[in-house]
Each structure stands twice: as C-alpha cells, then as structure tokens.
N, C-alpha and C. Protein backbone atom coordinates (compact mmCIF):
# COMPACT_ATOMS: atom_id res chain seq x y z
N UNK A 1 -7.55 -0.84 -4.56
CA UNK A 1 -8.90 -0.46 -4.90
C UNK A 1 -9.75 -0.25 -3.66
N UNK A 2 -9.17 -0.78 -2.74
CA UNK A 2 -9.70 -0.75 -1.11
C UNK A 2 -8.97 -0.50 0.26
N UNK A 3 -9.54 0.36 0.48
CA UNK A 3 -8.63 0.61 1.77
C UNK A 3 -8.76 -0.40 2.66
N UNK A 4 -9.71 -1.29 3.03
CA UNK A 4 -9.22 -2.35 3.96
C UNK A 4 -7.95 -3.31 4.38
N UNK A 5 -7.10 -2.93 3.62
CA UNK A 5 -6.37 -3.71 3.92
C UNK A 5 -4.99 -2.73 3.74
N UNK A 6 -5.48 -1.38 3.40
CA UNK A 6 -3.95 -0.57 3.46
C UNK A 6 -3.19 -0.43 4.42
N UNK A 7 -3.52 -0.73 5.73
CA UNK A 7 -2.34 -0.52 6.57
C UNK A 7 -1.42 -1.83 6.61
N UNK A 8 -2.42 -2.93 6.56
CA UNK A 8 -1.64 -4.03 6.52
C UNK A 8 -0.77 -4.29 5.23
N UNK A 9 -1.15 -3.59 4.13
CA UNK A 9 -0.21 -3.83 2.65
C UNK A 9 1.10 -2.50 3.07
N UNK A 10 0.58 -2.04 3.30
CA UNK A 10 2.04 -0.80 4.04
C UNK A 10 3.19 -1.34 5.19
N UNK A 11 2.72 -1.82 6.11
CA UNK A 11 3.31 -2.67 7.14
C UNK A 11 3.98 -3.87 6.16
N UNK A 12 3.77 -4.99 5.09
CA UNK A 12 4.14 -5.67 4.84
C UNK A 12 5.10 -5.78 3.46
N UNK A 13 4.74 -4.15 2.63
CA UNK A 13 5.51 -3.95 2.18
C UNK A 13 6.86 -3.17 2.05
N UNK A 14 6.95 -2.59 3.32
CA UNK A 14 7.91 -1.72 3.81
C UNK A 14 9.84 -2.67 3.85
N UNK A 15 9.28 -3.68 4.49
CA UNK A 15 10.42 -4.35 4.61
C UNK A 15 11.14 -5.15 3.24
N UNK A 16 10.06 -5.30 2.06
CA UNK A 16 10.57 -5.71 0.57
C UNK A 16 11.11 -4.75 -0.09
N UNK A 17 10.20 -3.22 0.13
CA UNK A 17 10.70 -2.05 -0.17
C UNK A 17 12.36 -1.56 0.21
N UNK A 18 12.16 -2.03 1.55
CA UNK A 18 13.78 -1.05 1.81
C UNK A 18 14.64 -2.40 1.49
N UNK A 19 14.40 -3.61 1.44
CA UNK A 19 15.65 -4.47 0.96
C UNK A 19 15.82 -4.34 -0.70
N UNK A 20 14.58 -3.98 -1.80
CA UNK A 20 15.17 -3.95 -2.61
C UNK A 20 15.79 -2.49 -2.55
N UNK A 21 15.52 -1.35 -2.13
CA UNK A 21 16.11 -0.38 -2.11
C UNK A 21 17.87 -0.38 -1.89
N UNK A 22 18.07 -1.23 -0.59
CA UNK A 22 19.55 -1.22 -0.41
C UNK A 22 20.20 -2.01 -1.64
N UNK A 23 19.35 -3.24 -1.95
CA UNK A 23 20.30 -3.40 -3.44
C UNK A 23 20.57 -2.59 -4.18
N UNK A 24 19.54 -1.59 -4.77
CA UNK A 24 19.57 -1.00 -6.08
C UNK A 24 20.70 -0.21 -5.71
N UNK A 25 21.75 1.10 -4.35
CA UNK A 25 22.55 1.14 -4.05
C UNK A 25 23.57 1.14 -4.42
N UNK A 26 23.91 -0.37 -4.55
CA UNK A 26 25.07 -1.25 -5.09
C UNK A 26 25.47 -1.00 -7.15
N UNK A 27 23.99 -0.79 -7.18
CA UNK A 27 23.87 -0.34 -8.87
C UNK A 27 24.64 1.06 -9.15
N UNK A 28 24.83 1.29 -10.14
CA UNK A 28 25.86 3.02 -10.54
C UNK A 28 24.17 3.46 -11.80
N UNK A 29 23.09 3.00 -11.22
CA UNK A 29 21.88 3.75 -11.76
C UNK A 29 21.33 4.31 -11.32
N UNK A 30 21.25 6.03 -11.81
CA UNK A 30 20.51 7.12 -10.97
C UNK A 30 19.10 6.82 -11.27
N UNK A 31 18.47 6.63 -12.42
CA UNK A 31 17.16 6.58 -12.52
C UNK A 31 16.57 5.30 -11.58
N UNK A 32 16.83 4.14 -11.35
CA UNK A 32 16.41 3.18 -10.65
C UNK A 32 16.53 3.53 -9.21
N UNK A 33 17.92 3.74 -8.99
CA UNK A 33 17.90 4.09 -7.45
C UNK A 33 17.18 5.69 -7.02
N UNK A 34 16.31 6.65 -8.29
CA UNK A 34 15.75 7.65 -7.37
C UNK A 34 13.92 7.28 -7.53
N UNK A 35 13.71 5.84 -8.53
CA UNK A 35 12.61 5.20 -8.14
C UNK A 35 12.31 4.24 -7.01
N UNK A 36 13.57 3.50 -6.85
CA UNK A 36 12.90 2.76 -5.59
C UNK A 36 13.34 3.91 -4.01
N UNK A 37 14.25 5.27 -4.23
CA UNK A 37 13.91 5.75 -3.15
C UNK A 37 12.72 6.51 -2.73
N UNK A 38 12.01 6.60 -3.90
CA UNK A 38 11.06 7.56 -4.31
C UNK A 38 9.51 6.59 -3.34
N UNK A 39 10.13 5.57 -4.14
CA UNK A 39 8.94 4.43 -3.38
C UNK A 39 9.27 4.14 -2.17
N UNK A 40 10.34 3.94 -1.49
CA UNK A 40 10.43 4.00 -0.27
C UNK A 40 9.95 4.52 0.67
N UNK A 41 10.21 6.32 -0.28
CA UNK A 41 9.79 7.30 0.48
C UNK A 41 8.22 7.31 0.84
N UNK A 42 7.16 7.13 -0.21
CA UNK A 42 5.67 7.14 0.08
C UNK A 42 5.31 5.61 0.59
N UNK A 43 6.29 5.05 0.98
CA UNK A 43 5.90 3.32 1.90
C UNK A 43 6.31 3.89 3.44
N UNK A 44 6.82 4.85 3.65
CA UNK A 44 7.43 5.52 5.28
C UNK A 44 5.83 6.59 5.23
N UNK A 45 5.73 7.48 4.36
CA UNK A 45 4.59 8.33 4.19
C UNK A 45 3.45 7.38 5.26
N UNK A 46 3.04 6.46 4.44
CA UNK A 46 1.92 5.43 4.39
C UNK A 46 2.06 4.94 5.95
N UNK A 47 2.95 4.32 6.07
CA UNK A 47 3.23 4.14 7.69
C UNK A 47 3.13 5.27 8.81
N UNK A 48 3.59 6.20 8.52
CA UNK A 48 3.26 7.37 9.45
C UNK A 48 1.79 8.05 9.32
N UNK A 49 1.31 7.95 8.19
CA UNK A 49 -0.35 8.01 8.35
C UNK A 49 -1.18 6.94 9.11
N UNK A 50 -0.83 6.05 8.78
CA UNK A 50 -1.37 5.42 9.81
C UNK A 50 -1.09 4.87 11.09
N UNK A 51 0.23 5.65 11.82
CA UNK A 51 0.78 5.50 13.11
C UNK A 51 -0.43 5.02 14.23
N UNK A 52 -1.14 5.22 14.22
CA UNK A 52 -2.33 5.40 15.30
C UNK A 52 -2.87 4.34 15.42
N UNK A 53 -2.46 3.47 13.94
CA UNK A 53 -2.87 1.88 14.28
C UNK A 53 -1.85 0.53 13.94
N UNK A 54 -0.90 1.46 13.78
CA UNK A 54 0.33 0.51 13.63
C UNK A 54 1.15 0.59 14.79
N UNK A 55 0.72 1.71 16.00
CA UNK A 55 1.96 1.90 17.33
C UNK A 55 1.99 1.03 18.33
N UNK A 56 0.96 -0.36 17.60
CA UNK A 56 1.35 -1.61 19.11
C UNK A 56 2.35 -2.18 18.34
N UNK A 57 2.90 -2.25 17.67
CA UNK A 57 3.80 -3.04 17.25
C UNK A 57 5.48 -2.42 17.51
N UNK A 58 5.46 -1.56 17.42
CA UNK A 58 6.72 -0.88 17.85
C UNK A 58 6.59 -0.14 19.10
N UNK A 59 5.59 0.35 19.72
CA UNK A 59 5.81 0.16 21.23
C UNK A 59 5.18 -0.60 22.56
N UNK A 60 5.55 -0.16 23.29
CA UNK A 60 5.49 -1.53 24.54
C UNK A 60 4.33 -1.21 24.84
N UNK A 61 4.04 0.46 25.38
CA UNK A 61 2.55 0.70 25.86
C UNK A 61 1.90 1.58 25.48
N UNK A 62 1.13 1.04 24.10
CA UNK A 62 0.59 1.99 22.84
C UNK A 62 -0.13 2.49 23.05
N UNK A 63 -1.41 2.12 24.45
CA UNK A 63 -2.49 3.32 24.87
C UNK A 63 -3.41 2.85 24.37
N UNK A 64 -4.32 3.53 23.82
CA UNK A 64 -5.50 2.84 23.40
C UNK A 64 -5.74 3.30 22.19
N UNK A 65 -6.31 2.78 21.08
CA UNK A 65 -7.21 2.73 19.81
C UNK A 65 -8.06 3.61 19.39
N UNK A 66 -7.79 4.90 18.71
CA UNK A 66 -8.57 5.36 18.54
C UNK A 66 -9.24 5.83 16.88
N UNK A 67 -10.24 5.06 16.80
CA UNK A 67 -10.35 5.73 15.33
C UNK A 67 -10.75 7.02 14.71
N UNK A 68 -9.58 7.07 13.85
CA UNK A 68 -9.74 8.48 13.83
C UNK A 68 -10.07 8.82 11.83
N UNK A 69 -11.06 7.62 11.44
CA UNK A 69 -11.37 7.45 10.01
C UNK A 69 -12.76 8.55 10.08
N UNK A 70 -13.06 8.92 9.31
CA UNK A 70 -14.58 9.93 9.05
C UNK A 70 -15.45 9.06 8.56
N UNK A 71 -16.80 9.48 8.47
CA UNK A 71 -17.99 8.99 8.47
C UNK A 71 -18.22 8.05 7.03
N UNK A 72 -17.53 8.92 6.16
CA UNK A 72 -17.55 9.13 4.88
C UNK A 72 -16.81 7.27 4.32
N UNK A 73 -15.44 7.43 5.01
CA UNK A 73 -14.54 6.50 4.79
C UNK A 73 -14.49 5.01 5.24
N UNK A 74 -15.54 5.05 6.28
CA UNK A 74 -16.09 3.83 6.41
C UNK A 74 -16.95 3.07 6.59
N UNK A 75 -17.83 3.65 5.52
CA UNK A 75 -19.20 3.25 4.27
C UNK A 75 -18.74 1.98 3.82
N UNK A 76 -19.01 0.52 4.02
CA UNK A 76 -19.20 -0.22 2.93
C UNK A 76 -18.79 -0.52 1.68
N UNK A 77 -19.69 0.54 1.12
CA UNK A 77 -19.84 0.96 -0.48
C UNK A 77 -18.44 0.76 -1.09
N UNK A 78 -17.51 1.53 -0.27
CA UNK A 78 -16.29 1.98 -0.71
C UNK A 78 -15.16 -0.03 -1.19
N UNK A 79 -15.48 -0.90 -0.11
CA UNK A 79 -15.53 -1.95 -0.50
C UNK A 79 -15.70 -2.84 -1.96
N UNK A 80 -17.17 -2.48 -1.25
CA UNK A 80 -17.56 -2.93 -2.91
C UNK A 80 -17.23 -2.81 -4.04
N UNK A 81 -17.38 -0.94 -4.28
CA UNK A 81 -16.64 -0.76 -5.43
C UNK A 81 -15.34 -0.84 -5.85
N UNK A 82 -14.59 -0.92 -5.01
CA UNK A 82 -13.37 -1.41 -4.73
C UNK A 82 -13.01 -3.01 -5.89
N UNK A 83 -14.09 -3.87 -4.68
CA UNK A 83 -14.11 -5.23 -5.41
C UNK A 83 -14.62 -5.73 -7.05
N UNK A 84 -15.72 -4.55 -7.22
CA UNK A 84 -16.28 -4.39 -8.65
C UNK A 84 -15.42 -4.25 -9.71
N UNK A 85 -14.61 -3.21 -9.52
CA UNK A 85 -13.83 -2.40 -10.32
C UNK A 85 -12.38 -3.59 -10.91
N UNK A 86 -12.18 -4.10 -9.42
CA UNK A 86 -11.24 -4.95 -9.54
C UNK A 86 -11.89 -6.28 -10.36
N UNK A 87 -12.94 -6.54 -10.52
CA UNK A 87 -13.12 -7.43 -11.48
C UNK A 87 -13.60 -7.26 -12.84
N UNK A 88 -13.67 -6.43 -12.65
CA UNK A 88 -13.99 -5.23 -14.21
C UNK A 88 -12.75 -5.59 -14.72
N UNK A 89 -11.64 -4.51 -14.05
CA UNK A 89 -10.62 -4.64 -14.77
C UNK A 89 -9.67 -6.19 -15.42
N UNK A 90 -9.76 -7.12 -14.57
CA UNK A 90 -9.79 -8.63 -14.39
C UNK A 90 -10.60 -8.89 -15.62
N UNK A 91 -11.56 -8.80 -15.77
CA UNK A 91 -12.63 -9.19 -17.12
C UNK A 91 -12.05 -8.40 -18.43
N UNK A 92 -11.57 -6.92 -18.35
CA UNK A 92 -11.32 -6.31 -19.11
C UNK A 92 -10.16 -6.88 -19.71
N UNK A 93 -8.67 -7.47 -18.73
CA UNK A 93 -7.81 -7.99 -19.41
C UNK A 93 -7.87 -9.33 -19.62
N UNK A 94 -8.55 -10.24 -19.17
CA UNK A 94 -8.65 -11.44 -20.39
C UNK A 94 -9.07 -11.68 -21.47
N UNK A 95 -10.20 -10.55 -21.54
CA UNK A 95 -10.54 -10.14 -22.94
C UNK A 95 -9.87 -9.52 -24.05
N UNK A 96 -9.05 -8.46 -23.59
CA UNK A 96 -8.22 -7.67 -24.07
C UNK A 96 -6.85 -8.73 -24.32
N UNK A 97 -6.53 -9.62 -23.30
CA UNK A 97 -4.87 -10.52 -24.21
C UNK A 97 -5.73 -11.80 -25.23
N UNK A 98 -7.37 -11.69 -25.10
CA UNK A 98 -7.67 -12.82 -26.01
C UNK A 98 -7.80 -12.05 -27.29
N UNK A 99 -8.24 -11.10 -27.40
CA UNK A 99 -8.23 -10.33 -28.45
C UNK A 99 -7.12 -10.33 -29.62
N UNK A 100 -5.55 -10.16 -28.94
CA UNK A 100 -4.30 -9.81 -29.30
C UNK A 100 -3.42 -11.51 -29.51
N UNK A 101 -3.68 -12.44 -28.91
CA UNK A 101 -4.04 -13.69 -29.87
C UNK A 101 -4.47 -14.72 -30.74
C-alpha cells in the first residue's frame, strides 16, 4: 500500500522467492512451477528497478546515492493513504468474518 518500504520487501523477498521456486522444480506441475517462475520473474524486475539503491550491497565501490524518485512520489500523502486504506481494509475484514459467523 506503500512504497516505503518496497525496496527493502524486494531485497528480502527475493531469496524466499527463488528457494521456493527451486522446490516447486522437483514437482511434475506446470501450472505451479510457471507461477512461482512468474513471481520470481517480477521479484528480479523489482530489484533491477531499484538497482540505484540496492548497488552497495553487491558491490564494493557503489559511488554515490542518487535519488532518482520525482516530486510527485515523495509526497507524504502517499504514506498515509497507504496506511488508511490498510486499515480500512483491516476493519473491513473483521467485520466481514463477523458477519459470516
């Protein structure tokens, strides 16, 4: 719901991504194994978009920092609603499984 923390959820899910990927492999299922390559594939996407702030970690002398986000994208706002929405929806489903018991 927020980009603050997408590079770091990309970086940390990359490595759960490709281990369950090599399991699924081992499976004789085309539909599973062309979803988790599928997801693999836009978790490498995600990482290479944001190369520019993930390149101290894989190299020795990454240079310097440059942000290269627009004016637009790092407003606040975008936060917030982020956090709103996410408790909207949060409110929406405890209501919604109290309903259905």
């Amino acid at each position: 719901m927020s980009q603050v923390f997408s590079t770091l959820g990309a970086v940390v899910y990359f490595p759960l991504m490709l281990s369950i990927f090599i399991l699924t492999t081992y499976f004789q299922s085309p539909g599973i194994l062309a979803v988790t390559s599928l997801m693999l594939l836009a978790n490498i996407y995600l990482l290479l978009w944001d190369w520019n702030r993930i390149k101290f970690i894989v190299l020795n002398k990454p240079g310097e920092y440059i942000d290269q986000s627009t004016p637009f994208s790092r407003q606040k706002i975008w936060t917030y609603i982020g956090i709103g929405l996410w408790i909207l929806i949060s409110i929406f489903r405890v209501i919604s499984t109290q309903h259905y018991n």
